[in-house]
C-alpha atoms as a PDB file:
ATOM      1  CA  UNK A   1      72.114 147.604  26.509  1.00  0.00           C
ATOM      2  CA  UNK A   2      68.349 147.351  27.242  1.00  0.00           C
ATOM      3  CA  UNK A   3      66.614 144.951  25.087  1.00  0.00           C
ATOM      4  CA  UNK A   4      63.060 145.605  23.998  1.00  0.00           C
ATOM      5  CA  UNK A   5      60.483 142.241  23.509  1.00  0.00           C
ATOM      6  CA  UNK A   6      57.024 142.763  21.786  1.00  0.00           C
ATOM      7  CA  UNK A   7      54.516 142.951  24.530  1.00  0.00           C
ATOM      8  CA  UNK A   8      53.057 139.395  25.260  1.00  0.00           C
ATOM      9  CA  UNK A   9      55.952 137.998  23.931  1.00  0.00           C
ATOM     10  CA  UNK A  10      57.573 135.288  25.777  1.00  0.00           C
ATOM     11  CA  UNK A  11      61.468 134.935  26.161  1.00  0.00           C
ATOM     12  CA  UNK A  12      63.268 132.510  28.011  1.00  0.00           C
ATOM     13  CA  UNK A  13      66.287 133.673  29.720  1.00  0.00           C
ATOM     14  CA  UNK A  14      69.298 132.687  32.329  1.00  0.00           C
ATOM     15  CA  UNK A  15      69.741 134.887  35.733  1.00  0.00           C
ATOM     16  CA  UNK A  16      73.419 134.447  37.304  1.00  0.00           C
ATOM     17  CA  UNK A  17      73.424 135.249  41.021  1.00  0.00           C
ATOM     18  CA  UNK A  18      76.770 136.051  42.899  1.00  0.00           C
ATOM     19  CA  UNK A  19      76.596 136.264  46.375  1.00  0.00           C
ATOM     20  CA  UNK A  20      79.562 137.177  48.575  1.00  0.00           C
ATOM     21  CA  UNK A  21      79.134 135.189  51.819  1.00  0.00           C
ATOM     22  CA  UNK A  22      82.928 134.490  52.853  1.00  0.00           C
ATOM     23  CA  UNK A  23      82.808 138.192  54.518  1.00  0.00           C
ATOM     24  CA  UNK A  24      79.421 137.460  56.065  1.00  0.00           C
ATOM     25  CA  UNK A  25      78.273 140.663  54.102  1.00  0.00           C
ATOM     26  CA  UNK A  26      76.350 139.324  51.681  1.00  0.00           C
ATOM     27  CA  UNK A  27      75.906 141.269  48.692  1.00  0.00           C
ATOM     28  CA  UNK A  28      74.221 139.670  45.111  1.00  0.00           C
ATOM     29  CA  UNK A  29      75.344 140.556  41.615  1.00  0.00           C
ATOM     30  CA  UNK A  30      73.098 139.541  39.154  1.00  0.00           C
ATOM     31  CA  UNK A  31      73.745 138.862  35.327  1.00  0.00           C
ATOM     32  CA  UNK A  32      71.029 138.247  33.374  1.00  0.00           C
ATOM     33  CA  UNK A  33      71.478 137.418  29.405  1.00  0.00           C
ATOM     34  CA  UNK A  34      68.963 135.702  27.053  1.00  0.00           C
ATOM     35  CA  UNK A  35      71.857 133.699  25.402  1.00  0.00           C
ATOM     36  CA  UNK A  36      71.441 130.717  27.899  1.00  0.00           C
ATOM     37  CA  UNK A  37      68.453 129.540  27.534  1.00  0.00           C
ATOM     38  CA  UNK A  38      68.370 129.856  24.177  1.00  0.00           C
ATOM     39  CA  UNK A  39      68.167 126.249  22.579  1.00  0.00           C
ATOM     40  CA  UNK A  40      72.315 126.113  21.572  1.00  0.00           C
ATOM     41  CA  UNK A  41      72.641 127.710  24.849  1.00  0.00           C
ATOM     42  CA  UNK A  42      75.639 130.352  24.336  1.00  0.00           C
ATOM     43  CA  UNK A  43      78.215 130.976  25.966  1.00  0.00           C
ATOM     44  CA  UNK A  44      78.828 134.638  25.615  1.00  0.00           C
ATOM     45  CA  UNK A  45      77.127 136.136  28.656  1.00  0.00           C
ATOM     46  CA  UNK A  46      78.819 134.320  31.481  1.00  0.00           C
ATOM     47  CA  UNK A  47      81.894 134.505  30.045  1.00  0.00           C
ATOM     48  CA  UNK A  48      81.778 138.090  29.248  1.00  0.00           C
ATOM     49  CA  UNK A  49      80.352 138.470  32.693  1.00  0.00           C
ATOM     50  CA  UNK A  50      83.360 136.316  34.360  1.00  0.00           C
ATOM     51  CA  UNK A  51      85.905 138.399  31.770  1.00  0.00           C
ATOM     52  CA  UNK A  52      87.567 140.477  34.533  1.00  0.00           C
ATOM     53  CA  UNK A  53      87.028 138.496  37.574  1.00  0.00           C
ATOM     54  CA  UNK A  54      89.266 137.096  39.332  1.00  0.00           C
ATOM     55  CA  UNK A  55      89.004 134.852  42.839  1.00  0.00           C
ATOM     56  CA  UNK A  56      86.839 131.895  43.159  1.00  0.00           C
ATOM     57  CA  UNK A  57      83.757 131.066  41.228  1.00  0.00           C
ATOM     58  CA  UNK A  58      80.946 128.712  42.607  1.00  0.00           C
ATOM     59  CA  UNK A  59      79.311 127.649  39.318  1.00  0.00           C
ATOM     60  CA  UNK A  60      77.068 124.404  37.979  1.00  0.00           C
ATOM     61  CA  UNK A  61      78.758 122.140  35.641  1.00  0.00           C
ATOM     62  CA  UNK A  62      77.356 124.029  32.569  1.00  0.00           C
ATOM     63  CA  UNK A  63      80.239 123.273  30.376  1.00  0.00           C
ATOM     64  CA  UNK A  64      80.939 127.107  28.960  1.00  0.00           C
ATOM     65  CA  UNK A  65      81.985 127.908  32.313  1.00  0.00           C
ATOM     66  CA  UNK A  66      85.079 125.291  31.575  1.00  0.00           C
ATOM     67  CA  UNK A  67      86.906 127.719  29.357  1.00  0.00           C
ATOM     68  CA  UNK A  68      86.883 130.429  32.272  1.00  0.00           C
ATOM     69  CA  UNK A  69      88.133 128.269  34.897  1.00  0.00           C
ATOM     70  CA  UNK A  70      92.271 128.180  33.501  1.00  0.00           C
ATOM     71  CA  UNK A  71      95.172 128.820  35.871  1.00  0.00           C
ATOM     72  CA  UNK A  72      95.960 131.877  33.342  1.00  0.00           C
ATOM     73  CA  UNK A  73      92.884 133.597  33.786  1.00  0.00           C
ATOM     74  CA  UNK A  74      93.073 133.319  37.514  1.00  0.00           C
ATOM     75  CA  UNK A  75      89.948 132.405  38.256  1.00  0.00           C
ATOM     76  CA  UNK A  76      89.637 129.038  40.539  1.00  0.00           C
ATOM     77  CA  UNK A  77      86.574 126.751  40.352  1.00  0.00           C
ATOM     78  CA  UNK A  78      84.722 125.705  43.229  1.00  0.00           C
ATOM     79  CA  UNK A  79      82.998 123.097  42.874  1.00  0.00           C
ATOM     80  CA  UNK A  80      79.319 122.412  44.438  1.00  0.00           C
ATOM     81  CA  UNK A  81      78.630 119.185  46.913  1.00  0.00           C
ATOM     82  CA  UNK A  82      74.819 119.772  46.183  1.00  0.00           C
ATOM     83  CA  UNK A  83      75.603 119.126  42.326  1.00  0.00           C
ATOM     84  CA  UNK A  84      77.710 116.062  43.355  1.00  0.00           C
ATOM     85  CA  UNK A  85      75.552 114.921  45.797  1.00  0.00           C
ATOM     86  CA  UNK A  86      72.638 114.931  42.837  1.00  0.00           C
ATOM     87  CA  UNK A  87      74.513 113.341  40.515  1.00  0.00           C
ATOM     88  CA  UNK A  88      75.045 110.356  43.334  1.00  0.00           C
ATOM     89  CA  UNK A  89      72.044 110.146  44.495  1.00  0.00           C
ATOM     90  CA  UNK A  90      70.534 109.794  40.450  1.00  0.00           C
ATOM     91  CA  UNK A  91      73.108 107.052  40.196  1.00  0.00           C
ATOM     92  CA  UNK A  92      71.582 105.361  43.237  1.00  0.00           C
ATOM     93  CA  UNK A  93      68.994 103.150  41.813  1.00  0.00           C
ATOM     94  CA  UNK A  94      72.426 102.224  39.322  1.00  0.00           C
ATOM     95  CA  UNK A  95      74.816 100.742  42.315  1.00  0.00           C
ATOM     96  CA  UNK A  96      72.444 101.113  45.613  1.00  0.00           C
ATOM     97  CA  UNK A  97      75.744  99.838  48.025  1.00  0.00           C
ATOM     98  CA  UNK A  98      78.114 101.895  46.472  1.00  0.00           C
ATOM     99  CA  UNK A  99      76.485 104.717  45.834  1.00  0.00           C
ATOM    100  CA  UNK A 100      74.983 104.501  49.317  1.00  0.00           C
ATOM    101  CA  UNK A 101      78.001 104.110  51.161  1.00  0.00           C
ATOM    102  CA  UNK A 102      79.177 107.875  48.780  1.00  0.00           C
ATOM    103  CA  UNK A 103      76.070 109.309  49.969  1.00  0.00           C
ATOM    104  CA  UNK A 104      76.833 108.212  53.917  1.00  0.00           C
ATOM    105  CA  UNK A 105      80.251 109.702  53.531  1.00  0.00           C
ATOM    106  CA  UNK A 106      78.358 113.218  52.197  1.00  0.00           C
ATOM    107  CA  UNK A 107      75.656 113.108  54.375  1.00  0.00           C
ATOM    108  CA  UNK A 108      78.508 113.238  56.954  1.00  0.00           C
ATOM    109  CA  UNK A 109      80.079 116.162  55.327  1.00  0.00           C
ATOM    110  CA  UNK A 110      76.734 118.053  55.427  1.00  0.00           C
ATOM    111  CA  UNK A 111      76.228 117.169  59.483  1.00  0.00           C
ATOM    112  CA  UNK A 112      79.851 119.458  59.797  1.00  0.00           C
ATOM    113  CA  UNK A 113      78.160 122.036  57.963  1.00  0.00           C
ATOM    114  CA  UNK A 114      74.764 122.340  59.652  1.00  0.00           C
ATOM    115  CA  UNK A 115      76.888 123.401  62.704  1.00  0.00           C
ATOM    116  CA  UNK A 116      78.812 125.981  61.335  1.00  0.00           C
ATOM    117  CA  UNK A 117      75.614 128.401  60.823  1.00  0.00           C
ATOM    118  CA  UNK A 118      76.561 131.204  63.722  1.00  0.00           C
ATOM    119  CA  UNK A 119      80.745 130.264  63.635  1.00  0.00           C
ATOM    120  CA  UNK A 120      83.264 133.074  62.801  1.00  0.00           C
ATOM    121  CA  UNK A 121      85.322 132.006  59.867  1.00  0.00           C
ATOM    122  CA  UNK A 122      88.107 130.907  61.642  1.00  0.00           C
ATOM    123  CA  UNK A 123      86.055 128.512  64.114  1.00  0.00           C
ATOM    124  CA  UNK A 124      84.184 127.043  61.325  1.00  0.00           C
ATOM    125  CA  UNK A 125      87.477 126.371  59.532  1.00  0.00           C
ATOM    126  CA  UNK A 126      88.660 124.755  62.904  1.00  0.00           C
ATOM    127  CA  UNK A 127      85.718 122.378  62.637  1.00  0.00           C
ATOM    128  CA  UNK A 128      85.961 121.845  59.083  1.00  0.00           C
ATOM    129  CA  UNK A 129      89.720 120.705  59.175  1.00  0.00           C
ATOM    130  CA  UNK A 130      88.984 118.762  62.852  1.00  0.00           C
ATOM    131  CA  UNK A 131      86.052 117.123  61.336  1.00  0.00           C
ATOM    132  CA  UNK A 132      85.410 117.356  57.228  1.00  0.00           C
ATOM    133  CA  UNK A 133      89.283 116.973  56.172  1.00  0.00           C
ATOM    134  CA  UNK A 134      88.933 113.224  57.190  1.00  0.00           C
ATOM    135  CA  UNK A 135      85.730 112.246  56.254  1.00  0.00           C
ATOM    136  CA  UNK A 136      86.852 114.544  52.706  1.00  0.00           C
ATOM    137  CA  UNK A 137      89.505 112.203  52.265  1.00  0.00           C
ATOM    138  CA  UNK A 138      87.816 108.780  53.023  1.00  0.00           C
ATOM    139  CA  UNK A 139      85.465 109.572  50.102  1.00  0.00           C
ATOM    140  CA  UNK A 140      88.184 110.814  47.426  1.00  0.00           C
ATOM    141  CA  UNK A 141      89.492 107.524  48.348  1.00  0.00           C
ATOM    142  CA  UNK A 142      87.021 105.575  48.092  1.00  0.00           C
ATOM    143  CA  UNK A 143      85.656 107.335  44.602  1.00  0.00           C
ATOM    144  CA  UNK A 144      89.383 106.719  43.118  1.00  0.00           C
ATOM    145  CA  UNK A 145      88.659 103.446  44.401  1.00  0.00           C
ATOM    146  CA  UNK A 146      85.758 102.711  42.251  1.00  0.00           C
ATOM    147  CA  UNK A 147      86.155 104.923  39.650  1.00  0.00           C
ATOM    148  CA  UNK A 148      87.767 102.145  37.114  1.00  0.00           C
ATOM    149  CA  UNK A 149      85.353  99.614  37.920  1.00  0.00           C
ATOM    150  CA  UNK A 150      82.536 101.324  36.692  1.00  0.00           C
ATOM    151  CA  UNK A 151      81.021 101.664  32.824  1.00  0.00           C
ATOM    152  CA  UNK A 152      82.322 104.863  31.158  1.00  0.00           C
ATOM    153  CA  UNK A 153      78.760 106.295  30.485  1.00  0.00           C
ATOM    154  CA  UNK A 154      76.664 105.078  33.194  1.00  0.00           C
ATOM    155  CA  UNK A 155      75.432 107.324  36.113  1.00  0.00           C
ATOM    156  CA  UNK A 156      77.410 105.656  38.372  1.00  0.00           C
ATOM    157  CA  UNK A 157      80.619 106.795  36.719  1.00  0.00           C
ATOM    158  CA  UNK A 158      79.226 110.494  35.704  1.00  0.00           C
ATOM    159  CA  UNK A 159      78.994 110.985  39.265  1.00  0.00           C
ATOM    160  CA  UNK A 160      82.504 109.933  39.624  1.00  0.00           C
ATOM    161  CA  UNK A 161      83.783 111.778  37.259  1.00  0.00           C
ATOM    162  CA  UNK A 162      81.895 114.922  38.531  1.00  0.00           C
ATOM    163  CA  UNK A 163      83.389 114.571  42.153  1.00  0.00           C
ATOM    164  CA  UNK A 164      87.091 114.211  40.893  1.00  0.00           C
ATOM    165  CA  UNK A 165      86.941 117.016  38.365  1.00  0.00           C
ATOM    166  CA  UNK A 166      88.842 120.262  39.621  1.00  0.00           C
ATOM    167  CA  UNK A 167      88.085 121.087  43.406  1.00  0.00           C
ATOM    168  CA  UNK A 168      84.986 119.675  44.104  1.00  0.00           C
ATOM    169  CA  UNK A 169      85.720 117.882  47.241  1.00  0.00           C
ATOM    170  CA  UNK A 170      88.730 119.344  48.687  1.00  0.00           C
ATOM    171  CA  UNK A 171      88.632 123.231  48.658  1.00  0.00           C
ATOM    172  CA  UNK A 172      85.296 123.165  50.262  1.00  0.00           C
ATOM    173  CA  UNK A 173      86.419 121.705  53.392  1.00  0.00           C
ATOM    174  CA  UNK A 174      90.133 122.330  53.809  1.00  0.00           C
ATOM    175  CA  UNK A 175      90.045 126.354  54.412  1.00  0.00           C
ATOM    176  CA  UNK A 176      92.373 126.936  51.293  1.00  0.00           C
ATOM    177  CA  UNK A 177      90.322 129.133  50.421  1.00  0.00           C
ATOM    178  CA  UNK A 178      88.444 130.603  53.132  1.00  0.00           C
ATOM    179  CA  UNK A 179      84.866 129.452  51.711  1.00  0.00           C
ATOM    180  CA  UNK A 180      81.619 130.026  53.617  1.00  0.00           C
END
């Protein structure tokens, strides 16, 4: 359905971009639905638009994306290191040697994957497993570490959270699935 809007007239609206890069063909789908921006921001166009899919699913933490992500539906979440790596480095001025030492530990993670750029997918899951698998499991450790030391609503413990929910950490690095 084409929608018509008054000329002049200003809407605000949300643009979903799929891109397929574990083939190294990149191809974009593109959603776009007015329901997200709206102020109660809806929740029917992305999950209409995830209805049928099924696979893996790089999304934000936009909570209507939650209900799509069930073992049932068989669509897996993947979870984004540039979200978690936000949400750390807001919670920063919070805990500076904590959330300094989580930041190290992700800055580390991103070094592995400046240097998989030209890799097939098999070599750069060699390097990932060689070198992010370790480093991936130092900071789940330390987060579960910290996690119960920290105040339920602060930053520091949003970011926490964030990192520990579903697959953030682990899927990305440990080739199950083949990610790019």
């Amino acid at each position: 359905m084409i929608e018509t809007v008054s000329p002049g007239a200003e809407i605000s609206a949300y643009l979903e971009l799929v891109l397929n890069g574990c083939t190294r063909r990149y191809a974009t789908t593109c959603n776009w639905t007015p329901s997200r921006a709206i102020r109660w921001r809806g929740r029917d166009g992305p999950t209409k638009f995830l209805d049928d899919y099924g696979g893996y699913s790089q999304a934000d933490a936009y909570c209507v994306y939650d209900a799509s992500f069930k073992p049932a539906r068989g669509l897996t979440e993947v979870g984004c290191m540039m979200h978690m790596r936000r949400y750390f480095f807001k919670a920063l001025d919070s805990d500076q040697e904590r959330m300094g030492k989580v930041l190290h530990l992700i800055a580390r993670l991103y070094g592995v994957e400046d240097r998989t750029g030209d890799l097939t997918s098999e070599q750069r899951l060699n390097l990932r497993q060689r070198l992010s698998v370790p480093n991936t499991a130092r900071l789940r450790q330390y987060l579960l570490t910290i996690r119960d030391e920290m105040l339920p609503k602060s930053p520091v413990a949003r970011a926490v959270r964030y990192s520990l929910k579903g697959s953030v950490i682990a899927d990305r690095v440990s080739g199950q699935p083949p990610l790019p």
